[in-house]
N, C-alpha and C. Protein backbone atom coordinates (compact mmCIF):
# COMPACT_ATOMS: atom_id res chain seq x y z
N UNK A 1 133.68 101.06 -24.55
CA UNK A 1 134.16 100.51 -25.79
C UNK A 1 134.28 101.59 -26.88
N UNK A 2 133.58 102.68 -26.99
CA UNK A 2 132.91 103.85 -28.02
C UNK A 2 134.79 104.48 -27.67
N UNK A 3 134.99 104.56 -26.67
CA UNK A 3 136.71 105.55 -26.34
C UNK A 3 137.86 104.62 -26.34
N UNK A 4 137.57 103.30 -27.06
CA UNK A 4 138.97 102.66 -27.37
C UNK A 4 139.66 103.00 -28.66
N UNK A 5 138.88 103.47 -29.14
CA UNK A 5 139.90 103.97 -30.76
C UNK A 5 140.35 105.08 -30.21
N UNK A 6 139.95 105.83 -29.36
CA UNK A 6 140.51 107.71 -29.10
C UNK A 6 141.39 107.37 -28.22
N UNK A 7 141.32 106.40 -27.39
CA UNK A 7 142.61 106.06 -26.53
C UNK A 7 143.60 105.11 -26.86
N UNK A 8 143.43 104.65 -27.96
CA UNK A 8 144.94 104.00 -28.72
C UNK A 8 145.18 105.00 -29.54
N UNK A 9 144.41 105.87 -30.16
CA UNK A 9 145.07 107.35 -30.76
C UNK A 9 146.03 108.03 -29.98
N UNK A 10 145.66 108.35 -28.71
CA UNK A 10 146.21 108.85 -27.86
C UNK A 10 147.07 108.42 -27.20
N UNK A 11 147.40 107.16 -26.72
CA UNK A 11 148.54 106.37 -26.91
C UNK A 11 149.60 106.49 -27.96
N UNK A 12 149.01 106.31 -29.57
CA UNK A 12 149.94 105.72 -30.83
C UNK A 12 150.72 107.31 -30.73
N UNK A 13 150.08 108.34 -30.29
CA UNK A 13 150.92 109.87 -30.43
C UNK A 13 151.53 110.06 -29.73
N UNK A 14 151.43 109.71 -28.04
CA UNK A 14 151.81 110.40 -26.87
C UNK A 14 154.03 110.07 -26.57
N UNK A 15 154.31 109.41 -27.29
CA UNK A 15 155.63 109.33 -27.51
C UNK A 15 156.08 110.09 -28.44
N UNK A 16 155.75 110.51 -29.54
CA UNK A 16 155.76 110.92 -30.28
C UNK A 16 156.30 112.93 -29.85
N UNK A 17 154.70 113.21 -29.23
CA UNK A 17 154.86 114.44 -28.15
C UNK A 17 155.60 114.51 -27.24
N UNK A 18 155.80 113.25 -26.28
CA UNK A 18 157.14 113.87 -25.19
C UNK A 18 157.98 113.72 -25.64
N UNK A 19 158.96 113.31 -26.96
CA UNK A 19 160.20 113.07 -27.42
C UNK A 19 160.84 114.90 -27.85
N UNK A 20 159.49 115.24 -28.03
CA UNK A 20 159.73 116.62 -28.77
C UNK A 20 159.68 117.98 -27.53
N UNK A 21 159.42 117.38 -26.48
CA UNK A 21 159.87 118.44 -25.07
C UNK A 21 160.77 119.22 -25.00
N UNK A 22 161.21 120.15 -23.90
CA UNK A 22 162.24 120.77 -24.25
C UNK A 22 163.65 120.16 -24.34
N UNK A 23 164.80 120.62 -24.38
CA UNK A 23 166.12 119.72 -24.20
C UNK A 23 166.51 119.22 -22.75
N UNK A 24 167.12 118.85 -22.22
CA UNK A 24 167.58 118.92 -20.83
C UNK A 24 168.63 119.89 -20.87
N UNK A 25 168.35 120.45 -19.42
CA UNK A 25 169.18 121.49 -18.83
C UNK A 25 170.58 121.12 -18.54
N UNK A 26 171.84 122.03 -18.46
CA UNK A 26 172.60 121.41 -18.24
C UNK A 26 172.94 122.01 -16.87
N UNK A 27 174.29 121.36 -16.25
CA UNK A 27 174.32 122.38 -14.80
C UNK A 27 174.18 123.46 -14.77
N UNK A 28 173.96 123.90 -13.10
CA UNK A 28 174.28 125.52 -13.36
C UNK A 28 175.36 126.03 -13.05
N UNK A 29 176.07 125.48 -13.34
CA UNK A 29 177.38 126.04 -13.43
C UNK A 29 178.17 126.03 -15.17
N UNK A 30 177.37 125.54 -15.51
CA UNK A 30 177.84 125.10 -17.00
C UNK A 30 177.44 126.82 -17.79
N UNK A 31 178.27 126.70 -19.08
CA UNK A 31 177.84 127.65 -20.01
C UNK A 31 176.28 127.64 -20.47
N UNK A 32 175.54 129.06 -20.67
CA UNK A 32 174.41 129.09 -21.39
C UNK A 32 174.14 129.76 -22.83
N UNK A 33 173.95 129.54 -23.34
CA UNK A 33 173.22 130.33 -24.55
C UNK A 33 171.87 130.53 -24.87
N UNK A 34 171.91 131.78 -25.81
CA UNK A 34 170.55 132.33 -26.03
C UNK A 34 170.89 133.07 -27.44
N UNK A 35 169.94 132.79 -28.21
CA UNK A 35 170.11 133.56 -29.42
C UNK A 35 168.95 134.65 -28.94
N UNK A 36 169.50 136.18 -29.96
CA UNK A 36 167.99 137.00 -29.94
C UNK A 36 168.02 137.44 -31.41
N UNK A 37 166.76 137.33 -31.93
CA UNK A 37 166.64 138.02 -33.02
C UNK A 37 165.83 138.94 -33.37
N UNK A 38 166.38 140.05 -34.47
CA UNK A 38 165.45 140.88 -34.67
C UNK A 38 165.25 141.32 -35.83
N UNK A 39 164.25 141.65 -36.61
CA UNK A 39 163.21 142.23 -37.61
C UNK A 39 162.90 143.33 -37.23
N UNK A 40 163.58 144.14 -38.92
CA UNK A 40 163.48 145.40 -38.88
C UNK A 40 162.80 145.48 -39.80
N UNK A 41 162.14 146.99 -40.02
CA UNK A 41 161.30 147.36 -40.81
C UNK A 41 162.33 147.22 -42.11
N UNK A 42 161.68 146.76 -42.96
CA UNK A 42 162.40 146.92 -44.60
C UNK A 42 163.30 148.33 -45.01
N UNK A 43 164.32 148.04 -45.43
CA UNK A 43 165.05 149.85 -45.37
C UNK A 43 165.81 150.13 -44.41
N UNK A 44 165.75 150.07 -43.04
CA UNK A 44 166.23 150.06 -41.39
C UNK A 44 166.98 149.27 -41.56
N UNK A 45 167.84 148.25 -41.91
CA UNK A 45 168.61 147.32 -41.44
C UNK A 45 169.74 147.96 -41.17
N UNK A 46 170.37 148.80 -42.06
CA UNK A 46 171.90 149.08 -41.77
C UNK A 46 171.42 150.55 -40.72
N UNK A 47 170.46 151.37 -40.58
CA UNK A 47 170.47 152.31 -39.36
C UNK A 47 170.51 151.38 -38.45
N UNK A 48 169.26 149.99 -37.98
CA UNK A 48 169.57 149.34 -36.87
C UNK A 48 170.96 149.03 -36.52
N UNK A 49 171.22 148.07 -37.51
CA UNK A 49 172.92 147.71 -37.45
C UNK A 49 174.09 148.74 -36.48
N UNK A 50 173.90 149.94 -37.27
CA UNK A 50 174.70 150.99 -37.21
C UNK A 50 174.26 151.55 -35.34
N UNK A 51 173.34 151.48 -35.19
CA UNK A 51 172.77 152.02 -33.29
C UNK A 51 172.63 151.16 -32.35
N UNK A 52 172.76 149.63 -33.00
CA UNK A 52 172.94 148.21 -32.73
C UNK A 52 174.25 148.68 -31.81
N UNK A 53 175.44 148.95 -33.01
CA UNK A 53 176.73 148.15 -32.57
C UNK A 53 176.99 149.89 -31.97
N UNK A 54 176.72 150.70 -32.09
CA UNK A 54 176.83 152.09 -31.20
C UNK A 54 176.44 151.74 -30.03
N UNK A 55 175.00 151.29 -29.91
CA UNK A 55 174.51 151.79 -28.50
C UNK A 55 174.33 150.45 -27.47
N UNK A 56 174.19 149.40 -28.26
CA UNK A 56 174.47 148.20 -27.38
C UNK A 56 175.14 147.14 -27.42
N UNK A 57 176.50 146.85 -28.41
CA UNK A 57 177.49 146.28 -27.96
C UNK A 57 178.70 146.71 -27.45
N UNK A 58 178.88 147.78 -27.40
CA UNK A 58 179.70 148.33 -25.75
C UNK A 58 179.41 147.99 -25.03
N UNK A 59 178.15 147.83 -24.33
CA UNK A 59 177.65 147.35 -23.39
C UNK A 59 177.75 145.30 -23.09
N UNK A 60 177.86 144.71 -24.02
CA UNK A 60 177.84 143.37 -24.34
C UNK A 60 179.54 143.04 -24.10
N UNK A 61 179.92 144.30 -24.78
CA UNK A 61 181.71 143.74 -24.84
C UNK A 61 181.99 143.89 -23.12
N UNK A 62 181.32 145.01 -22.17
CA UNK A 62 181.75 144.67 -20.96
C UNK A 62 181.35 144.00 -20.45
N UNK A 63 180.41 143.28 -20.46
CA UNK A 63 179.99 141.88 -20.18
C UNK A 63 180.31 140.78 -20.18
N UNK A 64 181.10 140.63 -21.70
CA UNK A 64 182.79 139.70 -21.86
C UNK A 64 183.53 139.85 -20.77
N UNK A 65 183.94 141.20 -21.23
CA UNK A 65 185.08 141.43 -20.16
C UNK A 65 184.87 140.95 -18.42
N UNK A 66 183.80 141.65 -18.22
CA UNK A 66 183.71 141.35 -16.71
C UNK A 66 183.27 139.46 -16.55
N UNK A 67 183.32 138.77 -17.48
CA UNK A 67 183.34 137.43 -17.12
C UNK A 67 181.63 136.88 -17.06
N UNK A 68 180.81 137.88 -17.41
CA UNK A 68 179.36 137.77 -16.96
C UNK A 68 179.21 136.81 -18.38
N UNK A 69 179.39 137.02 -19.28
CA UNK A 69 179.18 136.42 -20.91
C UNK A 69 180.60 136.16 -21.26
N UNK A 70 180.46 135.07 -21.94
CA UNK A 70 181.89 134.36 -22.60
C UNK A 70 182.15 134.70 -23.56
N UNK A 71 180.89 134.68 -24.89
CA UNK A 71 181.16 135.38 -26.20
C UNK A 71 180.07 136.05 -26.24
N UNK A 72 179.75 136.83 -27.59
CA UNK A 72 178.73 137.41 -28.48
C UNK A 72 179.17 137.36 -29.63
N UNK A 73 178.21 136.50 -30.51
CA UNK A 73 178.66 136.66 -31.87
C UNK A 73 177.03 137.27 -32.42
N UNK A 74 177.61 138.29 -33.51
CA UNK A 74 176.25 138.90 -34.15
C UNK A 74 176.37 138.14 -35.85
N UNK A 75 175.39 137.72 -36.32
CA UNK A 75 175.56 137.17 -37.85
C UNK A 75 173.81 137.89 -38.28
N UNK A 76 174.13 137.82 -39.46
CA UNK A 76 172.89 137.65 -40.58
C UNK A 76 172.99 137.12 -41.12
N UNK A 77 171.72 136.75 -41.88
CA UNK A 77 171.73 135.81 -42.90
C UNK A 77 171.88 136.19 -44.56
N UNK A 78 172.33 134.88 -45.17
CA UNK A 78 172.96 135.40 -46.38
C UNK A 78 171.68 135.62 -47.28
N UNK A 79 170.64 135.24 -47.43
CA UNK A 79 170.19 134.74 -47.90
C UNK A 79 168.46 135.11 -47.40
N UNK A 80 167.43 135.61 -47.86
CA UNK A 80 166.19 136.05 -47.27
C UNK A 80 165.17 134.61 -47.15
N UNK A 81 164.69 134.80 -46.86
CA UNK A 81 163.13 133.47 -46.65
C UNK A 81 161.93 134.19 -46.24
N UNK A 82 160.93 133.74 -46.40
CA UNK A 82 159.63 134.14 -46.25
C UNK A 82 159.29 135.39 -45.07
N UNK A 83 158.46 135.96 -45.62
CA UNK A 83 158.40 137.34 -44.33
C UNK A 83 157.88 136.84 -43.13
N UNK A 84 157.08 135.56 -42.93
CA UNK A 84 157.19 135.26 -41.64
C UNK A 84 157.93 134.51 -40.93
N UNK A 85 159.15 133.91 -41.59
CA UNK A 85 160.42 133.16 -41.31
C UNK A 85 161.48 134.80 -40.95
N UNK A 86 161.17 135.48 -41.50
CA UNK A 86 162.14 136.70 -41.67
C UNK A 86 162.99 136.88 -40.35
N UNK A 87 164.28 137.39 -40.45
CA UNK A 87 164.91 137.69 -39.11
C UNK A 87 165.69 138.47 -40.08
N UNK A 88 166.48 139.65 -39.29
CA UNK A 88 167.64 140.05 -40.21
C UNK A 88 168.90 139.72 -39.57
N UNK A 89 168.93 139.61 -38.12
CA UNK A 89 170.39 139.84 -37.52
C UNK A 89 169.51 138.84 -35.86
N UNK A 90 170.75 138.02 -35.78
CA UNK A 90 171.07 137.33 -34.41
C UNK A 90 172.17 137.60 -33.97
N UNK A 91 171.89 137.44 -32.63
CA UNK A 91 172.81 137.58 -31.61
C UNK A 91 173.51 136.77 -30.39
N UNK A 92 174.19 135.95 -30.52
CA UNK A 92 174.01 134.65 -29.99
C UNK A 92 175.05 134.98 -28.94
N UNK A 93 174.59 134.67 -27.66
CA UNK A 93 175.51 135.24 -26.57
C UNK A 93 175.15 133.98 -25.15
N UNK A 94 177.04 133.34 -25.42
CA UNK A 94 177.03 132.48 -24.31
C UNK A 94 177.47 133.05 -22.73
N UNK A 95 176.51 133.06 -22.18
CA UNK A 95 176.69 133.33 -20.70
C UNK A 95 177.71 132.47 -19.88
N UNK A 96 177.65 132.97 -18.64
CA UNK A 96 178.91 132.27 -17.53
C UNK A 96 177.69 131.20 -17.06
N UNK A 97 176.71 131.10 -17.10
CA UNK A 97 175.74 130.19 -17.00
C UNK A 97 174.22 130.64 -16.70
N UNK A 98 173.38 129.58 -16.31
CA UNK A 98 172.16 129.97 -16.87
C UNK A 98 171.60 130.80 -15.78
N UNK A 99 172.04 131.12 -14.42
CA UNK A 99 171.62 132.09 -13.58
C UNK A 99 171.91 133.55 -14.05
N UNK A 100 173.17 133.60 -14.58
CA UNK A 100 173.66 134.81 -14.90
C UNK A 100 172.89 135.40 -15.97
N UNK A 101 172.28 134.10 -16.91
CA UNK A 101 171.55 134.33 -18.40
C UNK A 101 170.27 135.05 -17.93
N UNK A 102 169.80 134.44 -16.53
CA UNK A 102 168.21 135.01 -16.75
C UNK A 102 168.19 135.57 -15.42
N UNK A 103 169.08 136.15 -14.79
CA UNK A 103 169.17 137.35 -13.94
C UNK A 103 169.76 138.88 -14.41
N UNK A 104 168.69 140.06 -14.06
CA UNK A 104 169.38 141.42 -14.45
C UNK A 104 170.93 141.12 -13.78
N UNK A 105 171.66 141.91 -14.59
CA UNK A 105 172.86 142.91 -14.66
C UNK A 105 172.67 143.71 -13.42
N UNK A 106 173.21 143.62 -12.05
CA UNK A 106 173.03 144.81 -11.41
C UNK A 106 174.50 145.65 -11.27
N UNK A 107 175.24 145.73 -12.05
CA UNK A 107 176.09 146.97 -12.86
C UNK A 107 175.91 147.10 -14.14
N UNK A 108 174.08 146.93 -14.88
CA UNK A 108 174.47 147.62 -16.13
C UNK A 108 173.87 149.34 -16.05
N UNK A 109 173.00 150.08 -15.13
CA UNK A 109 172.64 151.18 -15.20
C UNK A 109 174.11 151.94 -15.31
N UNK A 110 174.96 151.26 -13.75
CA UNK A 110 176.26 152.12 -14.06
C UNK A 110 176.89 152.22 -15.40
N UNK A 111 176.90 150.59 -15.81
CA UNK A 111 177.88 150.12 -17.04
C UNK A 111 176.86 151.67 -18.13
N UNK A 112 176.05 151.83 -18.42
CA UNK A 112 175.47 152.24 -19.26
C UNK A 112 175.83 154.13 -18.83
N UNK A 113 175.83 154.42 -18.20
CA UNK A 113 176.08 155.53 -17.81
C UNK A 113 177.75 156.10 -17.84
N UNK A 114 178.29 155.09 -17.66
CA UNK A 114 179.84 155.20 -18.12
C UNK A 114 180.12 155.27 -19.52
N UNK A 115 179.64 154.66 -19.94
CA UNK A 115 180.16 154.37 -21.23
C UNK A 115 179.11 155.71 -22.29
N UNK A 116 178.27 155.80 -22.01
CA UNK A 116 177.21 157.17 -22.78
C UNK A 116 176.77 158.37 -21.41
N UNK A 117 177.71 159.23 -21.40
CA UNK A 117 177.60 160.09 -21.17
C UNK A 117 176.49 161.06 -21.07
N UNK A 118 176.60 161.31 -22.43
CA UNK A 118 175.07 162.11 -22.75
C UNK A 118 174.41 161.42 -23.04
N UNK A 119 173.25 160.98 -21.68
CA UNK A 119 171.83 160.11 -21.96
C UNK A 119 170.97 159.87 -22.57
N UNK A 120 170.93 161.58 -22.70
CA UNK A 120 169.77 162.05 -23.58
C UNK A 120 169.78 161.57 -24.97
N UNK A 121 170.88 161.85 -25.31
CA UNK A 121 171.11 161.45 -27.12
C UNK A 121 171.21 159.73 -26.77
N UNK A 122 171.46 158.99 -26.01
CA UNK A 122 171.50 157.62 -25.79
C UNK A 122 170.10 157.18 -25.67
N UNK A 123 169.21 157.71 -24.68
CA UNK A 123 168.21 157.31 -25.23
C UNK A 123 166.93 157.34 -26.38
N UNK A 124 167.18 158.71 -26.73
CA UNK A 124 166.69 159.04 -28.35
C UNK A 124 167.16 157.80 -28.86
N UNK A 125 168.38 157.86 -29.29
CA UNK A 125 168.77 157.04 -30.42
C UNK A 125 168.37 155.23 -30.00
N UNK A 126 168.42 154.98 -28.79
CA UNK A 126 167.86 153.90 -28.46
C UNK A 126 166.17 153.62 -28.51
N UNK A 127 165.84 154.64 -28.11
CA UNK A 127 164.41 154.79 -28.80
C UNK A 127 164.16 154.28 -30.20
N UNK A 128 165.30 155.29 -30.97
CA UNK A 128 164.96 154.71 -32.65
C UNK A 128 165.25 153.19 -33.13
N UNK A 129 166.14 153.23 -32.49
CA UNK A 129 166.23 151.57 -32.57
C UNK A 129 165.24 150.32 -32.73
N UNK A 130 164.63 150.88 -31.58
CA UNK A 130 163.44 149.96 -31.01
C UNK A 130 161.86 150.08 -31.95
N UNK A 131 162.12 151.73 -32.41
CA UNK A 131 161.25 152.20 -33.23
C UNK A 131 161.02 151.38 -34.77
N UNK A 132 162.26 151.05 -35.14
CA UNK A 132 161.98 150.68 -36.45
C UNK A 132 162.62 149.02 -36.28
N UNK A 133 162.24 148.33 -35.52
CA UNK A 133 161.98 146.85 -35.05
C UNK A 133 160.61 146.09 -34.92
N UNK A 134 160.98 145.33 -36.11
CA UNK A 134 159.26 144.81 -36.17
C UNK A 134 159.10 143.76 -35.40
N UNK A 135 159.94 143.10 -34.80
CA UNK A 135 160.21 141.83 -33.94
C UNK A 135 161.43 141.71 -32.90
N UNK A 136 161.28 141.14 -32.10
CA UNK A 136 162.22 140.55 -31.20
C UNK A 136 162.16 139.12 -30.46
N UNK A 137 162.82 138.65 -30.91
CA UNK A 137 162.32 137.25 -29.83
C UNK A 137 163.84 136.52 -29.05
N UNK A 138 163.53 135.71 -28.38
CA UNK A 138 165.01 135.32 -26.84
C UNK A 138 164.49 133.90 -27.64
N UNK A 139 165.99 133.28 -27.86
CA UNK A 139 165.66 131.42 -27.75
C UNK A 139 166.34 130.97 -26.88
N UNK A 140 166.48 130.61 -25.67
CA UNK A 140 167.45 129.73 -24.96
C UNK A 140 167.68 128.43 -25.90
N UNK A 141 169.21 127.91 -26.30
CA UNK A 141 169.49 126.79 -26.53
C UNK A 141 170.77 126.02 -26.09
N UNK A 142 170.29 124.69 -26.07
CA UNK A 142 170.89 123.68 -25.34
C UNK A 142 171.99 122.84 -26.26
N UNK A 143 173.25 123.19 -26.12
CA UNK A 143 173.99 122.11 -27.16
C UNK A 143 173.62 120.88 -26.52
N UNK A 144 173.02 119.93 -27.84
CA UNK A 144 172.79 118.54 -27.41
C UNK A 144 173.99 117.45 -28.45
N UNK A 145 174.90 118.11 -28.91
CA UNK A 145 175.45 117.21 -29.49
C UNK A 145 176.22 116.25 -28.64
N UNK A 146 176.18 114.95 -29.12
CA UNK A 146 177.24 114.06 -28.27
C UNK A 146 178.25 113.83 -28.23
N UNK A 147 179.19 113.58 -27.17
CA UNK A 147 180.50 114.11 -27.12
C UNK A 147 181.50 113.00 -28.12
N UNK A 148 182.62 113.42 -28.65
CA UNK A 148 183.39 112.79 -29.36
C UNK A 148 183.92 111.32 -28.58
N UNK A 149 183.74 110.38 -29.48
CA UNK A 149 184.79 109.23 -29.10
C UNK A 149 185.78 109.03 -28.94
């Protein structure tokens, strides 16, 4: 009798919690997306930016091309919010689907070697990149909107 109030608690919530699960998956053959974002050290934004779109969207645009990714769109925000809300720049990139999303590239060493020549300065400067990044994080997301009438 003492665990009937903790188990209608636990009841009155437990809908509440699975409503908020992840989304459902869609096929795998269907399109995927994933945003990534990243936080740079204060000051760094436009060097990131600038070794961003040098050193790794060449690499993204052949990824379009070869059919592996559909788009990439890069945005920031207009507008700042709290330093632990902070992001400066996303990257939102729809895949050919969700195998392709969360399996390596096995032509990006080549892809990367074609396109930067001299390694050495490719990976320095990719180094710095990474250097003055205070964050990174992957979101997989699910369009759940419902389809038009």
């Amino acid at each position: 009798m003492r665990n009937l109030p903790l188990a209608l608690l636990v009841f009155a919530c437990a809908p509440p919690l699975l409503a908020q699960g992840a989304p459902p998956q869609l096929a795998p053959d269907q399109p995927y997306s994933m945003e990534y974002y990243y936080k740079v050290q204060w000051g760094h934004q436009q060097e990131f930016l600038q070794l961003f779109l040098k050193n790794h969207y060449p690499l993204l645009q052949k990824n379009v091309e070869s059919g592996r990714m559909l788009s990439v769109k890069i945005e920031q925000p207009a507008n700042h919010t709290t330093e632990d809300g902070r992001w400066d720049y996303r990257v939102t990139i729809r895949f050919k689907n969700s195998t392709v999303a969360t399996t390596a590239n096995p032509d990006e060493e080549r892809l990367i070697k074609q396109l930067w020549p001299d390694q050495a300065k490719y990976i320095r400067e990719e180094q710095r990149r990474f250097e003055i990044l205070l964050g990174h994080w992957d979101l997989p997301v699910t369009d759940i909107t419902p389809p038009k009438k």
